[in-house]
Protein backbone atom coordinates (compact mmCIF):
# COMPACT_ATOMS: atom_id res chain seq x y z
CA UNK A 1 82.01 144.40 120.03
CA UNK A 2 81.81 140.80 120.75
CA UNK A 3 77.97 140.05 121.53
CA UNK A 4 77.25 136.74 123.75
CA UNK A 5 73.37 135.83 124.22
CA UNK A 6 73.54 137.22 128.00
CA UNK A 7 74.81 141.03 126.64
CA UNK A 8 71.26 140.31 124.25
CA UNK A 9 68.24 142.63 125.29
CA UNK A 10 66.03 140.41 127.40
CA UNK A 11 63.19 141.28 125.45
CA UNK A 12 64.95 140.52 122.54
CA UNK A 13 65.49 137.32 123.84
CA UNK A 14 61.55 136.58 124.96
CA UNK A 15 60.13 137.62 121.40
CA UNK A 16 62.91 135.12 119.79
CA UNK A 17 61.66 132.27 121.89
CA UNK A 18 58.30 132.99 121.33
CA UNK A 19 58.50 133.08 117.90
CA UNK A 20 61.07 130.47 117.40
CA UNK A 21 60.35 127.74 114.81
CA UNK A 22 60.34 124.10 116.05
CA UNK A 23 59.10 121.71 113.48
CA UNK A 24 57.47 119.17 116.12
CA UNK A 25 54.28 119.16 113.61
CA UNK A 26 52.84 115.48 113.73
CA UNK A 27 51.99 115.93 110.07
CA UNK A 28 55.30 117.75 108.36
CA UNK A 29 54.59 120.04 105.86
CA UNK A 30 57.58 119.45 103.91
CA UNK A 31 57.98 118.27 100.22
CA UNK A 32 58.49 114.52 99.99
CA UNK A 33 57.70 113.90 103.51
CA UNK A 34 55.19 111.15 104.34
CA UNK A 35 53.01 112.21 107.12
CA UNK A 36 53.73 110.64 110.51
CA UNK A 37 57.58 110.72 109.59
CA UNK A 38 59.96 112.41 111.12
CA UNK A 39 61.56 115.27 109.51
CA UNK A 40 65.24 116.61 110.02
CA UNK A 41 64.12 119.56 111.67
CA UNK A 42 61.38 118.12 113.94
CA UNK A 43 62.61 119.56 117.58
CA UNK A 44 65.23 122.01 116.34
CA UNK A 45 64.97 125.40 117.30
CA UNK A 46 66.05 128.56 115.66
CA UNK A 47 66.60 130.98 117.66
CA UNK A 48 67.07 134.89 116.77
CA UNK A 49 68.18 137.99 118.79
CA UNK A 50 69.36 141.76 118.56
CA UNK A 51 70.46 143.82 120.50
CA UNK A 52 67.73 146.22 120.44
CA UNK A 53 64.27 146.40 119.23
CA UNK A 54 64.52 149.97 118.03
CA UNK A 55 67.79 151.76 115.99
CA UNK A 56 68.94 154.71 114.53
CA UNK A 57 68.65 155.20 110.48
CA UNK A 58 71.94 152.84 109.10
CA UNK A 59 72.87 152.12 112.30
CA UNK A 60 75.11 148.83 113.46
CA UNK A 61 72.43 146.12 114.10
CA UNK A 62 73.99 143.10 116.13
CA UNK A 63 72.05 140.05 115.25
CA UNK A 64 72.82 136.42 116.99
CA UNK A 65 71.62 133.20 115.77
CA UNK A 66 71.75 129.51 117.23
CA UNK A 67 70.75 125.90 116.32
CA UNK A 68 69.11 123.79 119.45
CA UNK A 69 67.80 120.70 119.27
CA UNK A 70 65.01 120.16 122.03
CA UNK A 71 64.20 116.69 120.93
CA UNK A 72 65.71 113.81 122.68
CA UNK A 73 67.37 112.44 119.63
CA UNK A 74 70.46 113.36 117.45
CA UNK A 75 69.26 115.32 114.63
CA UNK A 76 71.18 115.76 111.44
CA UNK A 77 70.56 118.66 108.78
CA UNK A 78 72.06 118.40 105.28
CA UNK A 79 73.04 121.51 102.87
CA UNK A 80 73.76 121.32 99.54
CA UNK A 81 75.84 124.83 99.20
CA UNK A 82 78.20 126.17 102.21
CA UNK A 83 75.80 128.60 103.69
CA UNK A 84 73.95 127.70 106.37
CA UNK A 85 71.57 130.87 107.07
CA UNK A 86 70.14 134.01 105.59
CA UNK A 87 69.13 136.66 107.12
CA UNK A 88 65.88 139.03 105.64
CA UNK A 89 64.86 142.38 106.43
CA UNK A 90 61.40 143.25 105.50
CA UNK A 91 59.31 146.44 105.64
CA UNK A 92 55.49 146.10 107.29
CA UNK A 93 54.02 145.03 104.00
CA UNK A 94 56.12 141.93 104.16
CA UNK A 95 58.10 143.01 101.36
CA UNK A 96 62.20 142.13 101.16
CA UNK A 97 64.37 145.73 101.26
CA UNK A 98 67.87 143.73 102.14
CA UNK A 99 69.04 140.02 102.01
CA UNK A 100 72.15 139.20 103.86
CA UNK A 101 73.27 136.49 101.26
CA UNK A 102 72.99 138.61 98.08
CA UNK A 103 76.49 139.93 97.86
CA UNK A 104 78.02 136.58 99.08
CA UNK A 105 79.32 133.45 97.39
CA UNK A 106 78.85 129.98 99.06
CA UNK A 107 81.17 126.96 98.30
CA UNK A 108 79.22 124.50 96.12
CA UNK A 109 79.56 121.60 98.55
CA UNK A 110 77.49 119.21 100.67
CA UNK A 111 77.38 119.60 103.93
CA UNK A 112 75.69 118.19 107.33
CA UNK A 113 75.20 120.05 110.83
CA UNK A 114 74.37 117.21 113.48
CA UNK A 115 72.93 117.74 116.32
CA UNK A 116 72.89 115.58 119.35
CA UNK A 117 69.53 115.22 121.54
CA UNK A 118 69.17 118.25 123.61
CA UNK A 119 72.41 119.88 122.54
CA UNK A 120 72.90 123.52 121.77
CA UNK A 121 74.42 123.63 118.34
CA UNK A 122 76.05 126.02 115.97
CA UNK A 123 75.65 129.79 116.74
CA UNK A 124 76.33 132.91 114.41
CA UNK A 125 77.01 136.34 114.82
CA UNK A 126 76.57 139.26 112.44
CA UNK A 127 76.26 142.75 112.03
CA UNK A 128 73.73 144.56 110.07
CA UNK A 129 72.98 147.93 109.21
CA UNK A 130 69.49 148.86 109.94
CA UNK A 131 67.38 150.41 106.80
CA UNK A 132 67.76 154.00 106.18
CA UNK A 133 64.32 154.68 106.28
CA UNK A 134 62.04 155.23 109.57
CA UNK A 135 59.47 152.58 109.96
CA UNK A 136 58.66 148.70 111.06
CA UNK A 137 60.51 146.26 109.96
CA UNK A 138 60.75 142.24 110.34
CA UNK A 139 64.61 140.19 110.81
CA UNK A 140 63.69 136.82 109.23
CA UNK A 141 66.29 134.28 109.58
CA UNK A 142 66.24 131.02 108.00
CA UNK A 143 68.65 127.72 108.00
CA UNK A 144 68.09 126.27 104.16
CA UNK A 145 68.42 122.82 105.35
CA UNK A 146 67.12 120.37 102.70
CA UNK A 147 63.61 119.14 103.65
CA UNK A 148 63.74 121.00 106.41
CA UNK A 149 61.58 124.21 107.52
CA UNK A 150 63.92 126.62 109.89
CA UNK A 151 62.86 129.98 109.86
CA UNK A 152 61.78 132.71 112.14
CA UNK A 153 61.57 136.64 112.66
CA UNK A 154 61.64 139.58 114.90
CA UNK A 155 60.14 142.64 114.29
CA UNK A 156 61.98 145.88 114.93
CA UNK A 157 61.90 149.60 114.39
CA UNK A 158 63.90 152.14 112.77
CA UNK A 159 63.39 155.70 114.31
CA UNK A 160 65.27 159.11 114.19
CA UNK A 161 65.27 158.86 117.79
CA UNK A 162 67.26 155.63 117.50
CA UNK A 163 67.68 153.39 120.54
């Protein structure tokens, strides 16, 4: 199943956006920063949806993930491996149960994703299988930009009534 953001649960949708991180801090919290400065990430999105807020034990899980930049200048993020996201899933204590880049390999390359003022950049798909277990859980993504802060969650929950 191909998944495009309008097939994405609308309240899927409103918790992403809500929740979204957007770096537009006037002070950046980011190592080797000087306040005042812009950082890479200041006015870029990340933005996370599923296709459901509620699954069956090791059920399919579509996730979607996109790059904005709201700001009204070109924003460039640099990478120092091939991957470009992760993807978390953690119970209600906050504690990891499954990371999506565990099992994978990334080139060992530099890399750059620019982004041009106001432009809707990169997107990713993938599918997950939710936990096996009954319960809360959180979807953290992050983009592991250098000096940059991307990252953001929505919680879900895993039920033997399933969707």
């Amino acid at each position: 199943m191909t998944m495009r953001p309008s097939s994405i649960s609308w309240l899927a949708l409103c918790l992403t956006l809500a929740l979204s991180a957007c770096g537009t801090d006037t002070e950046p919290d980011v190592p080797g920063a000087t306040p005042g400065a812009e950082t890479p990430d200041e006015g870029v999105e990340l933005l996370l949806a599923v296709d459901h807020m509620t699954y069956a034990p090791g059920s399919e899980m579509q996730v979607f993930l996109q790059l904005s930049n709201r700001s009204d200048q070109a924003r460039t993020l640099s990478f120092r491996t091939g991957q470009r996201y992760d993807l978390l899933i953690l119970d209600a204590a906050g504690t990891e149960v499954w990371r999506w880049s565990d099992d994978r390999s990334f080139t060992q390359a530099l890399g750059e994703e620019t982004l041009e003022a106001g432009q809707e950049g990169p997107a990713w798909e993938e599918t997950l299988s939710a936990p096996d277990t009954p319960g809360d859980y959180r979807l953290q993504a992050t983009v592991p930009a250098d000096g940059a802060e991307l990252r953001t969650e929505l919680p879900f929950e895993v039920t033997n009534e399933g969707p």
